[in-house]
C-alpha atoms as a PDB file:
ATOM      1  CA  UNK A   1      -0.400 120.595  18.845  1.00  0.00           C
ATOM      2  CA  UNK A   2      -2.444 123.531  17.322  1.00  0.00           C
ATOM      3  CA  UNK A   3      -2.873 126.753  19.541  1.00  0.00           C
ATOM      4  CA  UNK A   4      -6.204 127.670  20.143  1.00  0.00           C
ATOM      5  CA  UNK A   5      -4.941 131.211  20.628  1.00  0.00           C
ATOM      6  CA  UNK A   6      -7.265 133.653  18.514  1.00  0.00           C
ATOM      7  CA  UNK A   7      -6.882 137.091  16.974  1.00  0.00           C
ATOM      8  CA  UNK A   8      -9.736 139.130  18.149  1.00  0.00           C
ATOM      9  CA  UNK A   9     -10.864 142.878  16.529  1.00  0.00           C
ATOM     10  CA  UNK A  10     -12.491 144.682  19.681  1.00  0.00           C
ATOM     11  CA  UNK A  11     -13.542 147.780  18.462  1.00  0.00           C
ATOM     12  CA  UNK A  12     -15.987 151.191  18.155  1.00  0.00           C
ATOM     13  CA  UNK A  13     -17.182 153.173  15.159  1.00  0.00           C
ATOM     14  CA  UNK A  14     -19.853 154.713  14.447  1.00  0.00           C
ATOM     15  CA  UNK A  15     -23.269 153.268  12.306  1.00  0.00           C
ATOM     16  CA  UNK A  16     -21.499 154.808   9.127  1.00  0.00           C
ATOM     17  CA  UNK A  17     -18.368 153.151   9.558  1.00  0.00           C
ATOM     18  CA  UNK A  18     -15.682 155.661  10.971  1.00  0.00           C
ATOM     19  CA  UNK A  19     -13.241 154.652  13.975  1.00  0.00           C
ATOM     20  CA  UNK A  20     -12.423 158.466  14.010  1.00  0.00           C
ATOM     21  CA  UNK A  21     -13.458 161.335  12.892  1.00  0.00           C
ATOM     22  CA  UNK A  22     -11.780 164.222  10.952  1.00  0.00           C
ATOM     23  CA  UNK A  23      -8.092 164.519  12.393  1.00  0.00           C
ATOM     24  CA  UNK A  24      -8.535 161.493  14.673  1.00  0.00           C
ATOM     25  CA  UNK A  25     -11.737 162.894  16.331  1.00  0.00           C
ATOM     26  CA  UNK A  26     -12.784 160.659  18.962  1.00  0.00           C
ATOM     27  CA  UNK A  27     -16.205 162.902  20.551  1.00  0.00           C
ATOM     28  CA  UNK A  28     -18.332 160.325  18.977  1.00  0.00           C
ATOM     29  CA  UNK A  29     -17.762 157.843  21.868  1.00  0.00           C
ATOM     30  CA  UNK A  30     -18.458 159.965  24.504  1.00  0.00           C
ATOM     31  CA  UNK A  31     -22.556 160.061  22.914  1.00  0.00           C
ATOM     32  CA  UNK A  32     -22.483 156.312  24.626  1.00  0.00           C
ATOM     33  CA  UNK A  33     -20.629 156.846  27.756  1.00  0.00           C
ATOM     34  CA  UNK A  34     -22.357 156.064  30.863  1.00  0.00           C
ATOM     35  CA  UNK A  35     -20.856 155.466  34.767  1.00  0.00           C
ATOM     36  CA  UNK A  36     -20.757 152.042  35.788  1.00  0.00           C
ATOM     37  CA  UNK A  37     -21.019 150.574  31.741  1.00  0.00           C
ATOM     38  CA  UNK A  38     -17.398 149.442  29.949  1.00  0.00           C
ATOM     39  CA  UNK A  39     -19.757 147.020  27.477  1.00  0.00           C
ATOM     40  CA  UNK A  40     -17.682 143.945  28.235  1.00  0.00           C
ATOM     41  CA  UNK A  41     -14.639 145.938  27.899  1.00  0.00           C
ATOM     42  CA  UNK A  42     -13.033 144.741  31.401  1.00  0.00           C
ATOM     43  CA  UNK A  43     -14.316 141.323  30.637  1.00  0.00           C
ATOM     44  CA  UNK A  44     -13.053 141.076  27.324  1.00  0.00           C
ATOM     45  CA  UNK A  45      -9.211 142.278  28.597  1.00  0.00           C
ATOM     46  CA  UNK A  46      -9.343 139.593  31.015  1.00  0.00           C
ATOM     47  CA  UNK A  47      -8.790 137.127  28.560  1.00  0.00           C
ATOM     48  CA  UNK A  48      -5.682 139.019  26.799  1.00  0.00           C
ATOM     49  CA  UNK A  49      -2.320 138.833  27.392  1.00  0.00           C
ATOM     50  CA  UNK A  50      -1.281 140.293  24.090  1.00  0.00           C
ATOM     51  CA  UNK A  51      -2.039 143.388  22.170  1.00  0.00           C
ATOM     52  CA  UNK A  52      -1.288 144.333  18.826  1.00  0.00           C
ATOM     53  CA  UNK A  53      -2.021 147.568  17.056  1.00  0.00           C
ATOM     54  CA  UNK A  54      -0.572 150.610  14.692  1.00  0.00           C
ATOM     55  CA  UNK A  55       1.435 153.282  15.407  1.00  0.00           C
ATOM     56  CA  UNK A  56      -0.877 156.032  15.105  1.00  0.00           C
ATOM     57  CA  UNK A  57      -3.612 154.671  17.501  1.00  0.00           C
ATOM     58  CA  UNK A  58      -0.645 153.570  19.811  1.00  0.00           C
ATOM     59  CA  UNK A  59       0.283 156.895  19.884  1.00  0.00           C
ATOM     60  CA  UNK A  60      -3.561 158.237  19.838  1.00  0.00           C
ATOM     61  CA  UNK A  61      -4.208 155.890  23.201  1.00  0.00           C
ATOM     62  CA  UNK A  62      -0.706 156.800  24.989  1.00  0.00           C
ATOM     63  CA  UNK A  63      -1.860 160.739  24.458  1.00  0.00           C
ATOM     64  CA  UNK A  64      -5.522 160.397  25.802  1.00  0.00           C
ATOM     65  CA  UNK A  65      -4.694 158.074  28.892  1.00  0.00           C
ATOM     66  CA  UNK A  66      -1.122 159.309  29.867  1.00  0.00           C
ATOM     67  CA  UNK A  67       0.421 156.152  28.896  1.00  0.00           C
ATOM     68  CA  UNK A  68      -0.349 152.479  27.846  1.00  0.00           C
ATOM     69  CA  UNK A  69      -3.327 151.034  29.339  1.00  0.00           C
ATOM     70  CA  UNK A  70      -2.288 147.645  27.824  1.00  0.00           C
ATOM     71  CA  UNK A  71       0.971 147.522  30.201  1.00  0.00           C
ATOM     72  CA  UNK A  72       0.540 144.360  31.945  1.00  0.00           C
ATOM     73  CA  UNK A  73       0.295 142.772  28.024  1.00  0.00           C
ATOM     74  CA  UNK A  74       2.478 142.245  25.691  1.00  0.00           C
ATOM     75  CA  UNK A  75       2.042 145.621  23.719  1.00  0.00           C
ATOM     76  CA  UNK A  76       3.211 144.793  20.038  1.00  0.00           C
ATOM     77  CA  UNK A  77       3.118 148.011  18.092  1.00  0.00           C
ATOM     78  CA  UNK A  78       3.478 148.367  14.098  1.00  0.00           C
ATOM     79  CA  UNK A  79       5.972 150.782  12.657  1.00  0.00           C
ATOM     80  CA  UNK A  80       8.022 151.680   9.779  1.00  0.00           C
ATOM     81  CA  UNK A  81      10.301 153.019  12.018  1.00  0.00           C
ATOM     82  CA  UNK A  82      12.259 151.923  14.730  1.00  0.00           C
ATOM     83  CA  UNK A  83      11.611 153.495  18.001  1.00  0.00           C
ATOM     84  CA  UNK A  84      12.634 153.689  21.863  1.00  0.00           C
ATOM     85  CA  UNK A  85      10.055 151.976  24.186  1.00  0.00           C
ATOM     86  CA  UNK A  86       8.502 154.410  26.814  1.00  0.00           C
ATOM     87  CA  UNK A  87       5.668 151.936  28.350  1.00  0.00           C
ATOM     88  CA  UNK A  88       7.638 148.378  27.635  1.00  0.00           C
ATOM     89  CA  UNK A  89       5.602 147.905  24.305  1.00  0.00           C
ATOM     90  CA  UNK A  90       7.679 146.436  21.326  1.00  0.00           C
ATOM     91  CA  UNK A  91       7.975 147.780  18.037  1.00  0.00           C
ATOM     92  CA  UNK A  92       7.435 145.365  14.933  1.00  0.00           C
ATOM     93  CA  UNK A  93       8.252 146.482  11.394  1.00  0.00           C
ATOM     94  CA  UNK A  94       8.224 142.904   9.679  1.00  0.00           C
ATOM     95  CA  UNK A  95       5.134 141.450   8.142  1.00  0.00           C
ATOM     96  CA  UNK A  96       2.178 140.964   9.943  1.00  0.00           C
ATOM     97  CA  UNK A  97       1.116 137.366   8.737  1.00  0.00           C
ATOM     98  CA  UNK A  98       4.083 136.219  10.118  1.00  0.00           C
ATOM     99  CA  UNK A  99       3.931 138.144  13.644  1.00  0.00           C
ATOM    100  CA  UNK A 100       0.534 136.359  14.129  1.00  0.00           C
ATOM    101  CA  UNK A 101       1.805 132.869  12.900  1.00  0.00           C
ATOM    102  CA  UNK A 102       4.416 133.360  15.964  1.00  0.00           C
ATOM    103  CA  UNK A 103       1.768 134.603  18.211  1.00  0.00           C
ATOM    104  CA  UNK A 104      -0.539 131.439  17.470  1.00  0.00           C
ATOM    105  CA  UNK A 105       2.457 129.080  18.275  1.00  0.00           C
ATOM    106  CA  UNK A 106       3.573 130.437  21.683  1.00  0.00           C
ATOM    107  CA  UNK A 107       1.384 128.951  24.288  1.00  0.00           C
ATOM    108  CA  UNK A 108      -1.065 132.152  26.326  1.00  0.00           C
ATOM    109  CA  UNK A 109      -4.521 133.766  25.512  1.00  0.00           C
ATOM    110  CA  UNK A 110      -6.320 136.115  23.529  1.00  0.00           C
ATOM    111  CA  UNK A 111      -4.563 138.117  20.939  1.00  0.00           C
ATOM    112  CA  UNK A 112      -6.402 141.460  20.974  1.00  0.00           C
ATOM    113  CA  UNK A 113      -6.499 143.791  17.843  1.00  0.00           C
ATOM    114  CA  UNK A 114      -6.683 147.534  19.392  1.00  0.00           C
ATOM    115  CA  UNK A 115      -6.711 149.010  15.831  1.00  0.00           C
ATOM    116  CA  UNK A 116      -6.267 151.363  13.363  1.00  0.00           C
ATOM    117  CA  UNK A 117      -7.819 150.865  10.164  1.00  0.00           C
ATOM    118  CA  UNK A 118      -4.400 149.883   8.907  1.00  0.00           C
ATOM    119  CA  UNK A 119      -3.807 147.579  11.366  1.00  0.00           C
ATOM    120  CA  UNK A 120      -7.098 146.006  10.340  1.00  0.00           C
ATOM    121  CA  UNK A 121      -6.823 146.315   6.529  1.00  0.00           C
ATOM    122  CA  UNK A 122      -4.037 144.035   6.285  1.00  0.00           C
ATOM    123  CA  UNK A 123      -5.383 141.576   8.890  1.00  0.00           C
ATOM    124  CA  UNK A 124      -8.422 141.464   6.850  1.00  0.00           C
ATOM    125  CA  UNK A 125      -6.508 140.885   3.860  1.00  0.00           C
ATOM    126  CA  UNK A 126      -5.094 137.556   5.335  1.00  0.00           C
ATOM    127  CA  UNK A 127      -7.930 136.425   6.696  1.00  0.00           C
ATOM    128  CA  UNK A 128      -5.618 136.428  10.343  1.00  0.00           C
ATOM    129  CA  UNK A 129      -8.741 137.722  12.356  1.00  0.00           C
ATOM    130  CA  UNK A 130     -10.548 135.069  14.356  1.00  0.00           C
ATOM    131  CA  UNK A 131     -13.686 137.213  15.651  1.00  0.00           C
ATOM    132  CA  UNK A 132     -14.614 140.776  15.768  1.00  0.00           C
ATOM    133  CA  UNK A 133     -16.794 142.484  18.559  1.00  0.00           C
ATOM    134  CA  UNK A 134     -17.812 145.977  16.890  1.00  0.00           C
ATOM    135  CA  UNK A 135     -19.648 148.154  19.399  1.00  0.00           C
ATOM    136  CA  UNK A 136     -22.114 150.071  16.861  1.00  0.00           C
ATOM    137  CA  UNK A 137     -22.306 153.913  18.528  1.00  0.00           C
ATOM    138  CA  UNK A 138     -25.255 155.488  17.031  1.00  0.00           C
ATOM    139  CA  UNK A 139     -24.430 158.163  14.954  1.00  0.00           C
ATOM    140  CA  UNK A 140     -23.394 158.971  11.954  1.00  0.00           C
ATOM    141  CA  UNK A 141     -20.381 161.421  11.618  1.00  0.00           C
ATOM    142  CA  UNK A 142     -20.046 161.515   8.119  1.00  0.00           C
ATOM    143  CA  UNK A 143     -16.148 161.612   6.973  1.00  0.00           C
ATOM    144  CA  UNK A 144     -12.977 160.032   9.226  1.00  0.00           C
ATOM    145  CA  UNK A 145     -11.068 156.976   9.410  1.00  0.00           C
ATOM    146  CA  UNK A 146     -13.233 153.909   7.924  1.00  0.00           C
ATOM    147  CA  UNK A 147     -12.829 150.801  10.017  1.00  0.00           C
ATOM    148  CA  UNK A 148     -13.548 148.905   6.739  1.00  0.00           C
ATOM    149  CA  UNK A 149     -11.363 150.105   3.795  1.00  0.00           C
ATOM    150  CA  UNK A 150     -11.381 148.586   0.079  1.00  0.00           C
ATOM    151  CA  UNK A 151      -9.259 146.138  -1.760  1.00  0.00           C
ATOM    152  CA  UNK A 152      -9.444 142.884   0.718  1.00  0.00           C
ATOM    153  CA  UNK A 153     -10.992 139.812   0.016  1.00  0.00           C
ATOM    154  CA  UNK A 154     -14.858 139.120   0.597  1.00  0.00           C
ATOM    155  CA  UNK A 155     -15.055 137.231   3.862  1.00  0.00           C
ATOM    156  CA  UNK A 156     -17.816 135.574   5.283  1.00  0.00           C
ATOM    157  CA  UNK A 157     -18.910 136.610   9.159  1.00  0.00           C
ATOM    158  CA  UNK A 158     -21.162 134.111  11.570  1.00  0.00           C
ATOM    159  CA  UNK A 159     -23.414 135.978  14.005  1.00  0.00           C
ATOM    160  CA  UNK A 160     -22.326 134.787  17.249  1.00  0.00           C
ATOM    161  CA  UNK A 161     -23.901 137.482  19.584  1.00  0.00           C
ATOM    162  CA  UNK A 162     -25.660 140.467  19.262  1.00  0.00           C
ATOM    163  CA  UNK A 163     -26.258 143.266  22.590  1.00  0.00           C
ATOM    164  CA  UNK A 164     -28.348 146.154  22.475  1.00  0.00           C
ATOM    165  CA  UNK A 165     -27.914 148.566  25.258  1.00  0.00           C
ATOM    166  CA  UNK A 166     -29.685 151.300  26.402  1.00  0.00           C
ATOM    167  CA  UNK A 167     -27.660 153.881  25.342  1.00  0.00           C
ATOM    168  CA  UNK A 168     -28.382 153.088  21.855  1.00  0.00           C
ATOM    169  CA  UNK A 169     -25.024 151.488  21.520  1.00  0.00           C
ATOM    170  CA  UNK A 170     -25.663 147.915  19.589  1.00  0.00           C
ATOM    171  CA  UNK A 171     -22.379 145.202  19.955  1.00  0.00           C
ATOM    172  CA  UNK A 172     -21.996 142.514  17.385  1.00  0.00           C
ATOM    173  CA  UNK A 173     -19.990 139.530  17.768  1.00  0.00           C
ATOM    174  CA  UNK A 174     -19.060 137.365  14.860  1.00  0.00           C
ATOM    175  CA  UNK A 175     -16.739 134.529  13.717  1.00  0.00           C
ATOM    176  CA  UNK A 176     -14.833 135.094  10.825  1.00  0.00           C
ATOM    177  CA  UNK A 177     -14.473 132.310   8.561  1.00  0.00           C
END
């Protein structure tokens, strides 16, 4: 029987592109903050029970919340180097078509893509991502981290949703293909 698990990219940048800004700069986001508005974020979570991202935004998350705030998932985190646990996540240094092929067999739910750009990039590359919510924060910061870097295939997207809010923020959902 095929899994209907799916790898989904849930992620911010800005209208030019970044993820960050210069040295990992996240101010950008806080333009779009507002009480009472996650923009699907708790909703989203809800269907996850496993996480996947790099190193660097592992590390970037851990620092800014005092820990993981993925610990009641499976917290899969990419590394050339092996490394002691401190919130229960798991390090993976093998190839990341292959993690995902092992995620999409075991029975559960959403497999969520927290980031980085690396992370993405090779994702991307082998076509592994399902669907991508981009929440579209608008400004443009002008040098960073791209979400979208060069040298991947061309990949066509399907419009599944789109969400304007009134904080200017605009969320896109597509398919991938």
């Amino acid at each position: 029987m095929i899994s209907q698990r799916k790898v989904v990219l849930f992620i911010a940048m800005s209208l030019d592109g970044f993820i960050a800004g210069v040295e990992d700069n996240l101010n950008f986001l806080s333009l779009v903050e507002k009480e009472g508005e996650d923009y699907g974020y708790q909703k989203f979570v809800s269907t996850v029970d496993t996480v996947i991202m790099g190193r660097k935004t592992f590390d970037k998350v851990i620092s800014m919340v005092q820990g993981n705030p993925h610990q009641d998932k499976k917290t899969i985190v990419f590394s050339r180097q092996a490394r002691q646990p401190l919130y229960n996540e798991i390090y993976y240094s093998g190839l990341i078509s292959d993690l995902i092929t092992d995620l999409k067999k075991e029975k559960g739910k959403t497999i969520y893509c927290d980031g980085g750009a690396e992370i993405v990039q090779e994702l991307l590359k082998n076509k592994l991502i399902d669907e991508i919510i981009i929440s579209v924060v608008p400004v443009l910061i002008g040098d960073g981290i791209r979400l979208f870097k060069e040298d991947r295939p061309e990949q066509k997207l399907t419009l599944f949703k789109s969400t304007p809010f009134d904080t200017g923020l605009v969320q896109l959902h597509y398919k991938c293909s």
